[in-house]
N, C-alpha and C. Protein backbone atom coordinates (compact mmCIF):
# COMPACT_ATOMS: atom_id res chain seq x y z
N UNK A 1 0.85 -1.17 0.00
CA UNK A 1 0.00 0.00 0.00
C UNK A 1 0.90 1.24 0.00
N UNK A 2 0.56 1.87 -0.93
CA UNK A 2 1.43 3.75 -0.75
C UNK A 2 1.00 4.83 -0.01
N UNK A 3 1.93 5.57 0.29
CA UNK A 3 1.29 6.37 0.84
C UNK A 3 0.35 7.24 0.51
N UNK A 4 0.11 7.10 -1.07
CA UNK A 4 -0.77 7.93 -1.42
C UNK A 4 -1.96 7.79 -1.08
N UNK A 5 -2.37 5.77 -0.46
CA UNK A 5 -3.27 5.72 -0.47
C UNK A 5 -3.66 4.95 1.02
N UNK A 6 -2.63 4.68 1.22
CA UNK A 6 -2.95 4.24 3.10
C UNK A 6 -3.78 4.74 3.82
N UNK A 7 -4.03 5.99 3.92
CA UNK A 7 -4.98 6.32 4.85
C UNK A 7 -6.17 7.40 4.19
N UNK A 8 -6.89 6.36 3.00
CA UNK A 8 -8.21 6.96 2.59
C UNK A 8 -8.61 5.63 2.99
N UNK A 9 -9.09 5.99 4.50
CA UNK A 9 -10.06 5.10 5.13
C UNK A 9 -11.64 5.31 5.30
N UNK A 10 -11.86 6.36 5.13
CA UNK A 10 -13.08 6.90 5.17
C UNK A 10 -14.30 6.25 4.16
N UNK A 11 -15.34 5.89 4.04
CA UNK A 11 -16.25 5.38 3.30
C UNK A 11 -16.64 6.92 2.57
N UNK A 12 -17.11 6.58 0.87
CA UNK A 12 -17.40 7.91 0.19
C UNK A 12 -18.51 7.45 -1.07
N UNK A 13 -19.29 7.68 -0.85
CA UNK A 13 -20.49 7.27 -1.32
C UNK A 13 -20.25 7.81 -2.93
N UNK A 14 -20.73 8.08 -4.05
CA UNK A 14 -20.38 8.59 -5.53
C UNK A 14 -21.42 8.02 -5.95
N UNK A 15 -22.15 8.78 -6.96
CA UNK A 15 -23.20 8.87 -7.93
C UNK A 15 -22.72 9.72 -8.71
N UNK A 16 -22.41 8.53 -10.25
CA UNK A 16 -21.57 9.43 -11.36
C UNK A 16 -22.78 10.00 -12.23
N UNK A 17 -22.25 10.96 -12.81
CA UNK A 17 -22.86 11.42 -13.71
C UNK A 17 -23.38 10.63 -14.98
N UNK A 18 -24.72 10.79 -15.36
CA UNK A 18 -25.06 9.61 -17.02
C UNK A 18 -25.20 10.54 -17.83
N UNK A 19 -24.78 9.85 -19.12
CA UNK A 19 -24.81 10.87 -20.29
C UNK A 19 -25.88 10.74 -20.58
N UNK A 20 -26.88 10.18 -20.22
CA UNK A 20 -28.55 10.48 -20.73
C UNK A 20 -29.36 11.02 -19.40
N UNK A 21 -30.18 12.00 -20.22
CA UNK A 21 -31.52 12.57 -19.28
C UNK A 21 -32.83 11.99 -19.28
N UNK A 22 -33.26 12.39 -18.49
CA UNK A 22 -34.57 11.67 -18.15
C UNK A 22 -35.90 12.33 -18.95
N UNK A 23 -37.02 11.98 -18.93
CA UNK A 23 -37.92 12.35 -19.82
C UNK A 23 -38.48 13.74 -19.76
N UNK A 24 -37.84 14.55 -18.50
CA UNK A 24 -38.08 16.03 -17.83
C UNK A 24 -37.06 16.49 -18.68
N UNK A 25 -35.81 16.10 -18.98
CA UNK A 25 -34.43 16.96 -19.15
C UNK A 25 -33.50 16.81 -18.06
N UNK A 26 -33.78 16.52 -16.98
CA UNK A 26 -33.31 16.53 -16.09
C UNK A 26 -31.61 15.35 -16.22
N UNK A 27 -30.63 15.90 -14.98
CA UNK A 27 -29.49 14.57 -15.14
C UNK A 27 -30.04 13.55 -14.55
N UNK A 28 -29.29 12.57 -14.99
CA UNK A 28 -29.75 11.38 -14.21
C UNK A 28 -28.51 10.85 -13.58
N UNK A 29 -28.28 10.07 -12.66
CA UNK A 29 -26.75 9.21 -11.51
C UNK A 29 -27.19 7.85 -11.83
N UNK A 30 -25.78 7.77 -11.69
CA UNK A 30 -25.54 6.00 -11.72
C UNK A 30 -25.96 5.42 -10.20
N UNK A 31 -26.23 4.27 -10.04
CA UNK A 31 -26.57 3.62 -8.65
C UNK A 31 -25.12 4.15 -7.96
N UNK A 32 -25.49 4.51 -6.43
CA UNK A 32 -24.16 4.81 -5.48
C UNK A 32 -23.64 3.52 -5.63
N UNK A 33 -22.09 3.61 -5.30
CA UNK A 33 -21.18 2.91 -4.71
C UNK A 33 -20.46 3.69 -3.66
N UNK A 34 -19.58 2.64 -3.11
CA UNK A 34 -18.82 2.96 -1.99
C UNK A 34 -17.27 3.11 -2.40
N UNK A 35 -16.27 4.35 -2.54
CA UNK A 35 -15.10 3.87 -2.73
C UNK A 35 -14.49 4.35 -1.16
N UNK A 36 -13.37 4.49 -0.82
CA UNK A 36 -12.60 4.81 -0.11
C UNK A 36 -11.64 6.56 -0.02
N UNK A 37 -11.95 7.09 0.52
CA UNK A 37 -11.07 8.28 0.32
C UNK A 37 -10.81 8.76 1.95
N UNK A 38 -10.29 9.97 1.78
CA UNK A 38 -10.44 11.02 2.84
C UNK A 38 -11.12 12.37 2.54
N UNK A 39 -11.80 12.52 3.50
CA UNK A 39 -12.45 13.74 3.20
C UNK A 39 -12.05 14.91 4.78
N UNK A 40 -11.79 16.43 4.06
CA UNK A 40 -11.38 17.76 4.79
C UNK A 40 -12.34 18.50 3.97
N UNK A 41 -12.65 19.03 5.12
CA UNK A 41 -13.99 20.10 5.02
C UNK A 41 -13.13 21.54 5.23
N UNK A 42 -12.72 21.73 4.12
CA UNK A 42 -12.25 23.68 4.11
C UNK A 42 -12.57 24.01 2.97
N UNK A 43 -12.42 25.71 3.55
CA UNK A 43 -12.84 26.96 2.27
C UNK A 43 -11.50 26.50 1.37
N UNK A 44 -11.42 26.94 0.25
CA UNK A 44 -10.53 27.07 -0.50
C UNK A 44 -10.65 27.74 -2.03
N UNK A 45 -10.04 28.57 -2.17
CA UNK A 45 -10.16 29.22 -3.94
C UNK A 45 -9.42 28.19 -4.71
N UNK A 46 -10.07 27.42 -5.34
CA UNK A 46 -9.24 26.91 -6.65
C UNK A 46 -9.80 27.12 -8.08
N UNK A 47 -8.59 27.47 -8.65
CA UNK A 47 -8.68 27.31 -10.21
C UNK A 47 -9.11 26.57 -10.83
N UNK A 48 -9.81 26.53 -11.62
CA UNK A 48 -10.08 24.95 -12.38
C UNK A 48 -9.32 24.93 -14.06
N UNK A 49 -9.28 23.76 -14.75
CA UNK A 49 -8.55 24.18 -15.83
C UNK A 49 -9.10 25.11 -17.13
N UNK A 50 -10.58 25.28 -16.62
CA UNK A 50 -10.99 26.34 -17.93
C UNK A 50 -10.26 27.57 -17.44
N UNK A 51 -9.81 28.03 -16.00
CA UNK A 51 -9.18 28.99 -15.35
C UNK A 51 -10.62 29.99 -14.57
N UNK A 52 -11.08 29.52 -14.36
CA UNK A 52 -12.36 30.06 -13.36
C UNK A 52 -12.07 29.73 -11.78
N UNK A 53 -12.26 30.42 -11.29
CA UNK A 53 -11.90 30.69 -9.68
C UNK A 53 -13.28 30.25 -9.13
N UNK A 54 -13.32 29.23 -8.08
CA UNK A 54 -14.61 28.72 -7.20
C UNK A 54 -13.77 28.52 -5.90
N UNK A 55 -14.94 28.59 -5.02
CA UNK A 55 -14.89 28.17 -3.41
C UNK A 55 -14.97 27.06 -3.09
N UNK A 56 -13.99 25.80 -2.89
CA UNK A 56 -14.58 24.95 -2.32
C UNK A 56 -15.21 24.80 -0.62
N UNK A 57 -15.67 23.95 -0.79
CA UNK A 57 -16.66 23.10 0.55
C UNK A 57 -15.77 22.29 1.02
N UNK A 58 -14.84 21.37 0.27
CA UNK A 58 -14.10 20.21 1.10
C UNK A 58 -13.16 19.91 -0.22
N UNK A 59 -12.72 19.12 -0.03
CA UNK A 59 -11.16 18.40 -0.67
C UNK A 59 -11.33 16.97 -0.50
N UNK A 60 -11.77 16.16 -1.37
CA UNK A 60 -11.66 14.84 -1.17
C UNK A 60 -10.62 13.97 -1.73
N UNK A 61 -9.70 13.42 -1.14
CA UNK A 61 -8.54 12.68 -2.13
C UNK A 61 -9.57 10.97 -2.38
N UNK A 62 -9.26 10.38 -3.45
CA UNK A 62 -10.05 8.76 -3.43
C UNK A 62 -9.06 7.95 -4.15
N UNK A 63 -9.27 6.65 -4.39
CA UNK A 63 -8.59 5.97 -4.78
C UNK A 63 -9.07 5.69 -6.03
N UNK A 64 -9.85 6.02 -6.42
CA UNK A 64 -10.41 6.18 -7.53
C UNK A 64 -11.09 7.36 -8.92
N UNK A 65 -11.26 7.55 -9.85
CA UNK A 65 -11.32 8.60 -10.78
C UNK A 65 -12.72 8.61 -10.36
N UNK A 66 -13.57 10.15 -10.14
CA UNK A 66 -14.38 10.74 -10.66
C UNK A 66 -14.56 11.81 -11.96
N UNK A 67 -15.48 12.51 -11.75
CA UNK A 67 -15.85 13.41 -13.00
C UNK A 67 -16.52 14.69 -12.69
N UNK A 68 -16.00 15.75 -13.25
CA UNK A 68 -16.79 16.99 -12.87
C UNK A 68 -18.09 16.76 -12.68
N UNK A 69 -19.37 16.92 -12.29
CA UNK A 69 -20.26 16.83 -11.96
C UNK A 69 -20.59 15.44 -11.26
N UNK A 70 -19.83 14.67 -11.50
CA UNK A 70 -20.84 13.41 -10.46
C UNK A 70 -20.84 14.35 -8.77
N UNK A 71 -21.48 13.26 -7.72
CA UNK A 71 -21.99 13.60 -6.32
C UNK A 71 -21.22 12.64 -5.56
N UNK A 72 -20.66 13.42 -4.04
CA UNK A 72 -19.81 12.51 -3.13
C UNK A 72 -20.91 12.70 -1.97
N UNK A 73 -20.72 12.23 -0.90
CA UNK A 73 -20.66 12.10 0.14
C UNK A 73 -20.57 11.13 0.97
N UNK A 74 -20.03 11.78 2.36
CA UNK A 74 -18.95 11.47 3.09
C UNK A 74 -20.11 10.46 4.42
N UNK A 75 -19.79 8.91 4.03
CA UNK A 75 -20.75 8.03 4.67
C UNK A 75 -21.33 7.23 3.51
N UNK A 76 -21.97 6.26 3.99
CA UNK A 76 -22.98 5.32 3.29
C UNK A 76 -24.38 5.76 3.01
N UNK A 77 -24.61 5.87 1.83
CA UNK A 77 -25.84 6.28 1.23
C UNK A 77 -26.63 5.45 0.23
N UNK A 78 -27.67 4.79 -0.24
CA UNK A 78 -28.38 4.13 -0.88
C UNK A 78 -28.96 4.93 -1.63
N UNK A 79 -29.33 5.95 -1.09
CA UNK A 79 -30.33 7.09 -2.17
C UNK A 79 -29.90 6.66 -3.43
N UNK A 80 -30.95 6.59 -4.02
CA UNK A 80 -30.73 6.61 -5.75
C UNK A 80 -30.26 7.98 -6.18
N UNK A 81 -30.72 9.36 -6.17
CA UNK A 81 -30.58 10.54 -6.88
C UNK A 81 -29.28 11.17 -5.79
N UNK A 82 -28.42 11.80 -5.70
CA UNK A 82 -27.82 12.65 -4.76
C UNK A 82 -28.90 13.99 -4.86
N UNK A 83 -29.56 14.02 -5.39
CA UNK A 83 -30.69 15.46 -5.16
C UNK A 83 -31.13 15.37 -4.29
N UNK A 84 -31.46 13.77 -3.44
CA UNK A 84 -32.59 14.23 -2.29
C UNK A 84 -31.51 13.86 -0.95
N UNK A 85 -30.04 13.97 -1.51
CA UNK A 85 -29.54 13.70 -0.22
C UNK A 85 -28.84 15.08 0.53
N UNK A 86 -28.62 15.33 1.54
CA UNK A 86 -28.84 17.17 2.00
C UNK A 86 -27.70 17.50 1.73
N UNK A 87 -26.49 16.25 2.15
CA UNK A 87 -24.82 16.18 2.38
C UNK A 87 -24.17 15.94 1.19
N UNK A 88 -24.77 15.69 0.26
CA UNK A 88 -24.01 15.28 -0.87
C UNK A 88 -23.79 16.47 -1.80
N UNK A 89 -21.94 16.52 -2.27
CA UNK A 89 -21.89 17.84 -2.78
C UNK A 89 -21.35 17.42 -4.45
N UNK A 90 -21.51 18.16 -5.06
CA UNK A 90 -20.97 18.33 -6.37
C UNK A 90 -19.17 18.29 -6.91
N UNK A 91 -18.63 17.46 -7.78
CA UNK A 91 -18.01 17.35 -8.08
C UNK A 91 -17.40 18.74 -8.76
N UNK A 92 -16.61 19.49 -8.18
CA UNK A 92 -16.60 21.32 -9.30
C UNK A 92 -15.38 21.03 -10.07
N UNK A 93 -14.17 20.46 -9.45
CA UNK A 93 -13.14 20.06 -10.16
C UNK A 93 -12.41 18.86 -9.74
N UNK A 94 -11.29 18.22 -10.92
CA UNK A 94 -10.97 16.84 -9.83
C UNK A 94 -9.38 16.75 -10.76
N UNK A 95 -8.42 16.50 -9.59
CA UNK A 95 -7.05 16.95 -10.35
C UNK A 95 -6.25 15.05 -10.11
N UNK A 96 -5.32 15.03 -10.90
CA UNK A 96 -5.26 13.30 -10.67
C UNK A 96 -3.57 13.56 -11.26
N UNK A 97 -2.63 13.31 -10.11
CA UNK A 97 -1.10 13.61 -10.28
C UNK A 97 -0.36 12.39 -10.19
N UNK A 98 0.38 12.10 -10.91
CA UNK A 98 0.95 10.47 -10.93
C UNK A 98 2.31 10.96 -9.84
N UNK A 99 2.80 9.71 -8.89
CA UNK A 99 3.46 9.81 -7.98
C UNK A 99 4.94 10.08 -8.44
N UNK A 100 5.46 10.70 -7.90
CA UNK A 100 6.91 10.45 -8.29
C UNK A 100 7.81 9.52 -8.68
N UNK A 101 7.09 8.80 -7.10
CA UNK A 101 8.13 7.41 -6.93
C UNK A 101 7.58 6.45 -7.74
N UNK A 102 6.14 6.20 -8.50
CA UNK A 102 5.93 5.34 -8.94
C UNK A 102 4.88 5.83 -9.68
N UNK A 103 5.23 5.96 -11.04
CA UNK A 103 4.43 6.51 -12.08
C UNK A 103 2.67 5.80 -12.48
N UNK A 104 2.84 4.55 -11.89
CA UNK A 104 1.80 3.79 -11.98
C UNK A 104 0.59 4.04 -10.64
N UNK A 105 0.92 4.89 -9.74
CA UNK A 105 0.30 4.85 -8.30
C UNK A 105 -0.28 6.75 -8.98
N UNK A 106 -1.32 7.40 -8.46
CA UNK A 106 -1.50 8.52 -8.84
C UNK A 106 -2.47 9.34 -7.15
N UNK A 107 -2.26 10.49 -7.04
CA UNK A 107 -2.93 11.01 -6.05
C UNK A 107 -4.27 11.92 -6.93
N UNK A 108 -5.86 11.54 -6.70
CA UNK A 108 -6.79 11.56 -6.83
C UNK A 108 -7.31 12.94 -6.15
N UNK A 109 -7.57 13.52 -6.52
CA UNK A 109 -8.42 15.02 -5.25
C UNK A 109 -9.68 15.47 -5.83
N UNK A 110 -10.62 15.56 -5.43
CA UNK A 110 -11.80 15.98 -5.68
C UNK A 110 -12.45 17.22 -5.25
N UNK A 111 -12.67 18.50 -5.86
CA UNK A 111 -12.61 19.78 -4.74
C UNK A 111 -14.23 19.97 -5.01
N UNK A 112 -15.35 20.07 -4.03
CA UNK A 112 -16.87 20.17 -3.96
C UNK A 112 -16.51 21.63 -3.84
């Protein structure tokens, strides 16, 4: 195990984004799963790569790839939609840096 990823012990619920809408227009989510991350709850200005400045809510590192718009939150959730869940925040940007020491291992961050 690396250190990149040893201590995303935390349970992190994800509902990705589908490329099809529903018969409203509306988005539609994939069924939750559970991956593993850490989650920190701070303000933060980040850039994103169109170069637009937002506030995040939290910083999630995971062991796994998300996508601008899918939904996290921090715990076990079944909800089908992240719309009706209160805690679940939006994916605004997600940066993915391959390790130094081992080009094959990458650090994951997710900024809500």
């Amino acid at each position: 195990m690396s250190f990149l990823t040893r201590n995303l012990r935390q349970n992190i619920t994800v509902w990705n984004q589908a490329a099809d809408k529903d018969n409203f227009g509306n988005l539609t989510y994939s069924s939750p799963r559970i991956i593993k991350g850490r989650w920190e709850e701070n303000a933060n200005l980040t850039i994103t790569l169109d170069g637009r400045e937002i506030t995040s809510q939290a910083v999630v590192f995971l062991k796994e790839d998300v996508a601008k718009g899918d939904y996290l939150f921090l715990g076990v959730d079944s909800t089908s939609s992240p719309n009706s869940v209160s805690d679940a925040f939006e994916v605004k940007a997600f940066k993915k840096t391959p390790s130094l020491m081992n080009a094959k291992q990458f650090e994951r961050m997710a900024v809500l």
